[in-house]
C-alpha atoms as a PDB file:
ATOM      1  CA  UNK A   1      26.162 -16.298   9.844  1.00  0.00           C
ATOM      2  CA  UNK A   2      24.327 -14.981   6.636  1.00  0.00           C
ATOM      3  CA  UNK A   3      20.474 -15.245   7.711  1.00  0.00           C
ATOM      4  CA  UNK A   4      17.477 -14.248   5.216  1.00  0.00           C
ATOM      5  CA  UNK A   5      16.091 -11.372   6.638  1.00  0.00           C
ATOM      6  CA  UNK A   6      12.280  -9.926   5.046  1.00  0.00           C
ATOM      7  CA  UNK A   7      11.313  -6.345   5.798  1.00  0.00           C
ATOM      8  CA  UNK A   8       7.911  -5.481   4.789  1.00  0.00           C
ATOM      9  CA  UNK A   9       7.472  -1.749   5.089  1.00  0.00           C
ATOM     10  CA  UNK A  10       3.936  -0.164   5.804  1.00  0.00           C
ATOM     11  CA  UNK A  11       2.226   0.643   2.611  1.00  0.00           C
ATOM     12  CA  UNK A  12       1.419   4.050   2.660  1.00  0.00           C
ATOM     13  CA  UNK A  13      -1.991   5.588   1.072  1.00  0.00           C
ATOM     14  CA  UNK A  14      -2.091   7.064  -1.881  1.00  0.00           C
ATOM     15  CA  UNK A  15      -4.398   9.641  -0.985  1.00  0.00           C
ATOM     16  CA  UNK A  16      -2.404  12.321   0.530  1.00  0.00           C
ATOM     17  CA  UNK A  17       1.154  13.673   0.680  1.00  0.00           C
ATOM     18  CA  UNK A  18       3.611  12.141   3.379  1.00  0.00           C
ATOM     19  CA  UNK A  19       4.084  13.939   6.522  1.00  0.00           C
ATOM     20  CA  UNK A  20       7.018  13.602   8.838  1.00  0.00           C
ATOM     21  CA  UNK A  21       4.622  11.075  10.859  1.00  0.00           C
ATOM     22  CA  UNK A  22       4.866   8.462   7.946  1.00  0.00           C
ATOM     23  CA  UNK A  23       8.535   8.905   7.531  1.00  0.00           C
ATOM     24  CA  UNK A  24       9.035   8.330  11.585  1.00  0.00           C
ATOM     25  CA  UNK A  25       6.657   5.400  11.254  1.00  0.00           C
ATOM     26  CA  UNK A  26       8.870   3.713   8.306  1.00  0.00           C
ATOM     27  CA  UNK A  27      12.523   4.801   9.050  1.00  0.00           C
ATOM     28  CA  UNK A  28      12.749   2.187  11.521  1.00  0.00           C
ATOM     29  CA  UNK A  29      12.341  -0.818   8.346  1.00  0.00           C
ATOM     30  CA  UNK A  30      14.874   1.118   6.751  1.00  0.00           C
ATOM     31  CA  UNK A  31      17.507   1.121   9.431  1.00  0.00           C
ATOM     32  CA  UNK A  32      16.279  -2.363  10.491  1.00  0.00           C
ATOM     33  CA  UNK A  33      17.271  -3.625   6.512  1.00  0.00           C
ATOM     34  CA  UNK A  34      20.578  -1.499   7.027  1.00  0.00           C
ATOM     35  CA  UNK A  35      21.876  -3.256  10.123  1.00  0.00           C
ATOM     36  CA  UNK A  36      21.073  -6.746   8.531  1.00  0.00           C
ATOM     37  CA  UNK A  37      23.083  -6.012   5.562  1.00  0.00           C
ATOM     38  CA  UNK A  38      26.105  -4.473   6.970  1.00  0.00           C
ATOM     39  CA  UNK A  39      26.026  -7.450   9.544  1.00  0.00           C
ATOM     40  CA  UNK A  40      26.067  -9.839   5.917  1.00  0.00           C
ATOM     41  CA  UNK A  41      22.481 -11.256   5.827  1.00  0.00           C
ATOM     42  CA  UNK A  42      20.524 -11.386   3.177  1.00  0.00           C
ATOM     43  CA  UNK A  43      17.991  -8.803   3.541  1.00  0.00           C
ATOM     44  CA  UNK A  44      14.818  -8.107   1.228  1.00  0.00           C
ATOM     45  CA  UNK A  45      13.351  -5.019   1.938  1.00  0.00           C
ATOM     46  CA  UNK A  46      10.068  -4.016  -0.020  1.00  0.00           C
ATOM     47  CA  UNK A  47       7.034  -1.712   0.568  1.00  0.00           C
ATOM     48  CA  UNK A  48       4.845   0.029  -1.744  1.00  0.00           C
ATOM     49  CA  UNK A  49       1.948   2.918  -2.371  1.00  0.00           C
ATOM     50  CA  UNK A  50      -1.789   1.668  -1.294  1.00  0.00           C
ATOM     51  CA  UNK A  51      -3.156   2.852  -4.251  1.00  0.00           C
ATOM     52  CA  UNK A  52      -6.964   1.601  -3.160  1.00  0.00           C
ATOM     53  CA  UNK A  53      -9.766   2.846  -1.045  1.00  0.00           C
ATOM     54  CA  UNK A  54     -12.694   4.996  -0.125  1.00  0.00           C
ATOM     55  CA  UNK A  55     -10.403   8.214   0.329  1.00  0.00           C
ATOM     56  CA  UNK A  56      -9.119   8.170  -2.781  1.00  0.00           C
ATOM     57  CA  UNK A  57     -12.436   7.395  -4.347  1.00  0.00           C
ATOM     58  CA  UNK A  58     -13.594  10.543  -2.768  1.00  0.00           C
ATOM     59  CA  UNK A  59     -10.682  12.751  -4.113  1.00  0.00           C
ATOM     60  CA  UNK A  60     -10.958  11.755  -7.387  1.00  0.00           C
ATOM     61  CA  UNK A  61     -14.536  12.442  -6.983  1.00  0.00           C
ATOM     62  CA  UNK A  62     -14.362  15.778  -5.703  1.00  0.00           C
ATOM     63  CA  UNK A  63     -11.291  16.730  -8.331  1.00  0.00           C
ATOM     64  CA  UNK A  64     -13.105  15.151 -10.817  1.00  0.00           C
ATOM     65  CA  UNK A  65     -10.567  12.502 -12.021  1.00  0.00           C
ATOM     66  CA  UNK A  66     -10.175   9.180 -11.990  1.00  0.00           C
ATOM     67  CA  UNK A  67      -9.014   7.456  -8.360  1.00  0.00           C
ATOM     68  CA  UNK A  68      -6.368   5.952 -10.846  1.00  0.00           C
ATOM     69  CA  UNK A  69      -5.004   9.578 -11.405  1.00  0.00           C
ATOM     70  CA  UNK A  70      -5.003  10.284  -7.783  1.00  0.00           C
ATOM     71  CA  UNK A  71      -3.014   6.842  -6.641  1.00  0.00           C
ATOM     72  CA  UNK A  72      -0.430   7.238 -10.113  1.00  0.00           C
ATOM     73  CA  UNK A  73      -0.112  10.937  -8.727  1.00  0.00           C
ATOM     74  CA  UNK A  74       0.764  10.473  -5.143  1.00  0.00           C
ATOM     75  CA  UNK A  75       2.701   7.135  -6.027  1.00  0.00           C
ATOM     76  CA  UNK A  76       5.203   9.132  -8.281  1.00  0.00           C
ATOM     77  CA  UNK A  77       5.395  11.738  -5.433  1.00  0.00           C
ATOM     78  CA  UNK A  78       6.081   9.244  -2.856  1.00  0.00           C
ATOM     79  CA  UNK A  79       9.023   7.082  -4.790  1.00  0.00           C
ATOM     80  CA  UNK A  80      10.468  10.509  -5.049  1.00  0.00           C
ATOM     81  CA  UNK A  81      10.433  11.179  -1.714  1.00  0.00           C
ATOM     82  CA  UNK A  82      12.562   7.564  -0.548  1.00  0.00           C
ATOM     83  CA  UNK A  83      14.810   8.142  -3.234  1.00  0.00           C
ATOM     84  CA  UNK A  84      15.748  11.610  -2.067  1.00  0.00           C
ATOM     85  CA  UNK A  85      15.777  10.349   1.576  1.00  0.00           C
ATOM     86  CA  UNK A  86      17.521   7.360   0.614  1.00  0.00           C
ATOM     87  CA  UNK A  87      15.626   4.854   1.856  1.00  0.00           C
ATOM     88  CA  UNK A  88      16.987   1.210   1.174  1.00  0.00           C
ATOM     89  CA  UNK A  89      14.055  -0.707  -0.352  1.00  0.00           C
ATOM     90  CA  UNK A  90      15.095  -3.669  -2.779  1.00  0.00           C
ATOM     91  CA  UNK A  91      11.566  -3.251  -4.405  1.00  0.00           C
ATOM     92  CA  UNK A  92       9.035  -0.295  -4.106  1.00  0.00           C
ATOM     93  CA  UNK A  93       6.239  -0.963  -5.974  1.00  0.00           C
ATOM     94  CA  UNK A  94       2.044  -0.572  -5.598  1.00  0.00           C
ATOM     95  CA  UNK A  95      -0.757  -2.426  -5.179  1.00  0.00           C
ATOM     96  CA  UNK A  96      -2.040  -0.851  -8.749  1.00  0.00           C
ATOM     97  CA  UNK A  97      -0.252  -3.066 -11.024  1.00  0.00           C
ATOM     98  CA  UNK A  98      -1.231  -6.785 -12.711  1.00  0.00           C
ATOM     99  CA  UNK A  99       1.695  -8.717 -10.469  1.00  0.00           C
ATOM    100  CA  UNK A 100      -0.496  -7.521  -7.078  1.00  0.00           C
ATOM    101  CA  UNK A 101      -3.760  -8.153  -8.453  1.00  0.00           C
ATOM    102  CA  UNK A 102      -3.002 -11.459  -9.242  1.00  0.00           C
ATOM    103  CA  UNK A 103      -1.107 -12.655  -6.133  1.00  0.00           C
ATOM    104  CA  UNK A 104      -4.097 -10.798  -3.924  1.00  0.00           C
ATOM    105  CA  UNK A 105      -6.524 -12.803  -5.855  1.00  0.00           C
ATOM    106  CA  UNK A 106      -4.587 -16.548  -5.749  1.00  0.00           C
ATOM    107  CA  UNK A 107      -4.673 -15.501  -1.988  1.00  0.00           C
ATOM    108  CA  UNK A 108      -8.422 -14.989  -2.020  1.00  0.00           C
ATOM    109  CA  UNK A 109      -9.741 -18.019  -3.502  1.00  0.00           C
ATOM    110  CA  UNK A 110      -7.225 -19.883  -1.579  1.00  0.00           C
ATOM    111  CA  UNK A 111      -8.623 -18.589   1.822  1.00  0.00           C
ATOM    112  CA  UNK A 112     -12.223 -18.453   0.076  1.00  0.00           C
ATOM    113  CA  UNK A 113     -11.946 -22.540  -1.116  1.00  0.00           C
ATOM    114  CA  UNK A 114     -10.307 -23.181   2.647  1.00  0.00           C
ATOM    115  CA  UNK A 115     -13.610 -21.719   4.283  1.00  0.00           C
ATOM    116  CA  UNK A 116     -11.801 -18.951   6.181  1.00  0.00           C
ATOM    117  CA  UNK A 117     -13.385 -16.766   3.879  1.00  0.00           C
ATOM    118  CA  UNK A 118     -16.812 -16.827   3.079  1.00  0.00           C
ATOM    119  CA  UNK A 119     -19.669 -14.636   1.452  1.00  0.00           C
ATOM    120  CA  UNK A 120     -22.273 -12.340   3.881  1.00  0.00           C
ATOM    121  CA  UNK A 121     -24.658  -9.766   3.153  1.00  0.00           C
ATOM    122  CA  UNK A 122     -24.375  -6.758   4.948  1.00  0.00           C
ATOM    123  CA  UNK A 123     -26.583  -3.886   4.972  1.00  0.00           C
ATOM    124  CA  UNK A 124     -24.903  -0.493   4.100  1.00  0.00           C
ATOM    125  CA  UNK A 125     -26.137   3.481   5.019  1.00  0.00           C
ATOM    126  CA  UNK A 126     -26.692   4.788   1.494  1.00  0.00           C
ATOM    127  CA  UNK A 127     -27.325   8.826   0.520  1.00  0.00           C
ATOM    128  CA  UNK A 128     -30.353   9.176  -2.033  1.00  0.00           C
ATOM    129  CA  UNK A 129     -29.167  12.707  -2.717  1.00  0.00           C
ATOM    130  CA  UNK A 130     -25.618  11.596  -3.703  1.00  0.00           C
ATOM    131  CA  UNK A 131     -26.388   8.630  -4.899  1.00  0.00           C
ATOM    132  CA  UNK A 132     -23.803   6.743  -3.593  1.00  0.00           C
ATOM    133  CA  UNK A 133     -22.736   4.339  -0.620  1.00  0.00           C
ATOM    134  CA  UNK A 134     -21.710   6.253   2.704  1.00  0.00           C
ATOM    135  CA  UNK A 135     -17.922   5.530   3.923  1.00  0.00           C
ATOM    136  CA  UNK A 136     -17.425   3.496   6.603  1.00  0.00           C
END
């Protein structure tokens, strides 16, 4: 029986190197996507680099680059690393790129013009030295 089999792998952020924790925490996709294929499904397999949020923000900050460096940086480091372990993805991508930005906003005004998303204010803890928002 060929059965269509979708793996989404974590997305790991882009703010950091991998550790052997991450690769524990995704091998399992991997050998998941394996079985399927070698039992003749039709497997698609994809994960990507986070390549957005407040820690990267803060990197680039501190470094005194832009988050964009940071994310291209550790996104190049990371592809590197499933190619050399071999990982099995069909597509490896990251959220920093037009076809992601697009899809994540057709989501949002879907969910937004559906009511299950909705604008609030919130108040936020901000730092009059820095200047800045505080992280959550």
């Amino acid at each position: 029986m060929n059965k269509k089999i979708f793996i989404g792998g974590a997305w790991p952020y882009a703010n950091n190197s991998l550790h052997l924790g991450h690769i524990a925490a995704l091998l399992p996709g991997d050998v998941i996507a394996r079985y399927h294929r070698k039992a003749d499904n039709s497997v698609l397999y994809v994960s990507g680099t986070d390549c957005h949020g407040t820690p990267i923000t803060l990197r680039a900050k501190d470094q005194k680059v832009s988050p964009e460096s940071i994310a291209l940086t550790y996104h190049e480091e990371f592809s590197e690393c499933f190619r050399k372990l071999n990982f099995s993805y069909d597509s490896y991508s990251l959220t920093h790129n037009n076809f992601h930005a697009d899809f994540v906003k057709e989501v949002i005004s879907k969910l937004f013009e559906s009511g299950e998303l909705y604008e609030k204010t919130e108040s936020q803890d901000y730092c009059e030295n820095c200047h800045q928002f505080l992280s959550d």
